[in-house]
N, C-alpha and C. Protein backbone atom coordinates (compact mmCIF):
# COMPACT_ATOMS: atom_id res chain seq x y z
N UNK A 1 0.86 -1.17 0.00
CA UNK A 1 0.00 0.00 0.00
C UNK A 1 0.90 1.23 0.00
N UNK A 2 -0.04 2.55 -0.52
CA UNK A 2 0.81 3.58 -1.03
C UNK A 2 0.47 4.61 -0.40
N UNK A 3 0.95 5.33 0.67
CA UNK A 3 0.20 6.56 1.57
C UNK A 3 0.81 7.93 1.03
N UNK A 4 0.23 8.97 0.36
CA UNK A 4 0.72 9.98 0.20
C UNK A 4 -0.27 11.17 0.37
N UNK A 5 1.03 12.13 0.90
CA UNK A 5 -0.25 13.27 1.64
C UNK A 5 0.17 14.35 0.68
N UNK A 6 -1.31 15.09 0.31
CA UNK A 6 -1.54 16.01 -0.86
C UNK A 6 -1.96 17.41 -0.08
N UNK A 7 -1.44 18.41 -0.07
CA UNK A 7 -1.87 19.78 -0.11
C UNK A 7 -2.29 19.86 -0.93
N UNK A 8 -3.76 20.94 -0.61
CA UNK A 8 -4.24 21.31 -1.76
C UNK A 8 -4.46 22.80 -1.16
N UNK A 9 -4.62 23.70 -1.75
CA UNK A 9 -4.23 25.37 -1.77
C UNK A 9 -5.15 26.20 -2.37
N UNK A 10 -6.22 27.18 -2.03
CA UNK A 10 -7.09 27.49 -2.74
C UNK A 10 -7.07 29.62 -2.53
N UNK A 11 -6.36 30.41 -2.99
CA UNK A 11 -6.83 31.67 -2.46
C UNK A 11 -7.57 32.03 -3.69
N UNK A 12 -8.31 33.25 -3.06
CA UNK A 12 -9.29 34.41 -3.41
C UNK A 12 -9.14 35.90 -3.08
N UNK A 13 -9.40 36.54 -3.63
CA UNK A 13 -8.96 37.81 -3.88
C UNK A 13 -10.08 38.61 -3.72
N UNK A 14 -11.25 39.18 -3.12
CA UNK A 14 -12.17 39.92 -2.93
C UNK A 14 -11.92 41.91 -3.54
N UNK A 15 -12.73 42.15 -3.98
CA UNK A 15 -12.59 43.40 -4.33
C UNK A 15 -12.19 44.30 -3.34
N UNK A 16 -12.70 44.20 -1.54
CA UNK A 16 -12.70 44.87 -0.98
C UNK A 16 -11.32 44.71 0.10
N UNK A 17 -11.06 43.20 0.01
CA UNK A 17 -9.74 42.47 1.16
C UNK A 17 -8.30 43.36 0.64
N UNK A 18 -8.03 43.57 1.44
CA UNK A 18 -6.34 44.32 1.35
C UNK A 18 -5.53 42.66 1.19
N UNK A 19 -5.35 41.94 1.43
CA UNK A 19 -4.37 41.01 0.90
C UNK A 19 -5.75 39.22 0.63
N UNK A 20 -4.85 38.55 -0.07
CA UNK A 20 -6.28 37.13 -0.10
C UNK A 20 -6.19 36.45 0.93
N UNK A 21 -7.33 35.78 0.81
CA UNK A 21 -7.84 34.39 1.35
C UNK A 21 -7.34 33.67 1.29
N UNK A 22 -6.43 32.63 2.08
CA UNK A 22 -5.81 31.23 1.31
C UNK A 22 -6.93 30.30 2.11
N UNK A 23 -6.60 28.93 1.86
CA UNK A 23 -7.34 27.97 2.20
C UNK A 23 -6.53 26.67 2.03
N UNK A 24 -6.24 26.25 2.72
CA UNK A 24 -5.08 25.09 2.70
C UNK A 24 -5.77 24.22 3.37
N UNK A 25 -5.90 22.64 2.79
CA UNK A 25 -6.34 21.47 3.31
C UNK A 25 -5.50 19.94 3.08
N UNK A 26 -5.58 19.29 3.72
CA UNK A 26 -4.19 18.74 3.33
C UNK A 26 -5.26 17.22 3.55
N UNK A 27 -4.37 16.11 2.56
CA UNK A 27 -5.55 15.16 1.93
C UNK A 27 -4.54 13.70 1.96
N UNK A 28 -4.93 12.81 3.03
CA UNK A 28 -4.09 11.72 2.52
C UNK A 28 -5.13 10.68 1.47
N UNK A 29 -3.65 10.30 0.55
CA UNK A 29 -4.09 9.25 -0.26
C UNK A 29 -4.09 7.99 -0.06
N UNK A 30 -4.61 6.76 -0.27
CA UNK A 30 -4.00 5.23 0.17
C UNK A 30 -4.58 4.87 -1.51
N UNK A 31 -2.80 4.18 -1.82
CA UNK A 31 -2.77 3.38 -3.08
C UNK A 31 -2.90 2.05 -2.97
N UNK A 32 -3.79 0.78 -3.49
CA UNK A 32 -3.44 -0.35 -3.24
C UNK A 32 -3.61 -0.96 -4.69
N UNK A 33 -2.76 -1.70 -4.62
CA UNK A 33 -2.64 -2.27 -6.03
C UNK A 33 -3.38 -3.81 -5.74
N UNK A 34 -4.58 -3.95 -6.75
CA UNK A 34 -5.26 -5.55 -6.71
C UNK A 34 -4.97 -6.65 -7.77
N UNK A 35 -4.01 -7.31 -7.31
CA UNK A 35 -3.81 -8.51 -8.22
C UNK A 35 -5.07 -9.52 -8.11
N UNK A 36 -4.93 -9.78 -9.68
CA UNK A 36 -6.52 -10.85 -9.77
C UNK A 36 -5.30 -12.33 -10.33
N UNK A 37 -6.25 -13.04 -9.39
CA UNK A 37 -5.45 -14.69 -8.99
C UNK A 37 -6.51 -15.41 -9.62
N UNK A 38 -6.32 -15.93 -11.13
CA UNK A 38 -7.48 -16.90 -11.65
C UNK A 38 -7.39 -18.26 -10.53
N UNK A 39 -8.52 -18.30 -10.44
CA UNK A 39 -8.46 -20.19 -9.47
C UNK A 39 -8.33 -21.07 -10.66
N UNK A 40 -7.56 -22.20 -10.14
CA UNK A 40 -7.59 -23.41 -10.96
C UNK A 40 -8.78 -23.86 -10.76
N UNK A 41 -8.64 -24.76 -12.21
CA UNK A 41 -9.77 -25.77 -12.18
C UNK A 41 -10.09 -26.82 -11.83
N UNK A 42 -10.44 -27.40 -11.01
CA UNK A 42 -10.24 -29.00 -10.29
C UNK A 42 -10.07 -29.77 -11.20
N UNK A 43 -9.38 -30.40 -10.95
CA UNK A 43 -8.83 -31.45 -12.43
C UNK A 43 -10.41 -32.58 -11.69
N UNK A 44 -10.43 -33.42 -13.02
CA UNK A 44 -11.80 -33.87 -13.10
C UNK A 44 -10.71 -35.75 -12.61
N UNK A 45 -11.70 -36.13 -12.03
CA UNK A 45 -11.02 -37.84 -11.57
C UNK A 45 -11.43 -38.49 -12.76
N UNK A 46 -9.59 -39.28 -13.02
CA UNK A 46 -9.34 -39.86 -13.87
C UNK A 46 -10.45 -40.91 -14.06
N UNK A 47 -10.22 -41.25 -15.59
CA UNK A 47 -11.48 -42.23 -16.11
C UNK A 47 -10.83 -43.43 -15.56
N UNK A 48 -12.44 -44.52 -15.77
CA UNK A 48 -11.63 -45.69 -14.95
C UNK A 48 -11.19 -46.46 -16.63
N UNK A 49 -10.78 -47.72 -16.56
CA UNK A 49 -10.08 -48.23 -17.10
C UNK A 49 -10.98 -49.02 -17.74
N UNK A 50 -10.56 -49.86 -19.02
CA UNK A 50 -11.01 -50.57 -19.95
C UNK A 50 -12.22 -51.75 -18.74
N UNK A 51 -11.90 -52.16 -17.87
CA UNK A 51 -12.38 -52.95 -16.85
C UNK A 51 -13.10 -52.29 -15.57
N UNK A 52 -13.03 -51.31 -15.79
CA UNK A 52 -14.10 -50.76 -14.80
C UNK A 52 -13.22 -50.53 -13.52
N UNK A 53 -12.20 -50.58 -13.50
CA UNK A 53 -10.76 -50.73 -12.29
C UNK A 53 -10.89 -49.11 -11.77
């Protein structure tokens, strides 16, 4: 698994504000990678023999 932490950063600027708005939120990620595992197939029981053995 893959943990990574993301800032994310948002300002605004208002007509009337002397300097902006920031907005900072900070975001963890989790990566997991899914391997797909085909199942075997049950092998089928061998045939019986010319004699029924």
């Amino acid at each position: 698994m893959r943990l990574d932490l993301v800032e994310l950063t948002e300002s605004s600027w208002s007509e009337g504000d002397k300097s902006p708005t920031t907005y900072t939120e900070h975001v963890n990620i989790r990566v997991v990678e899914l391997v797909h595992v085909q199942e075997l197939v049950p092998a089928e029981p061998s045939k019986k023999g010319r004699f029924g053995r």
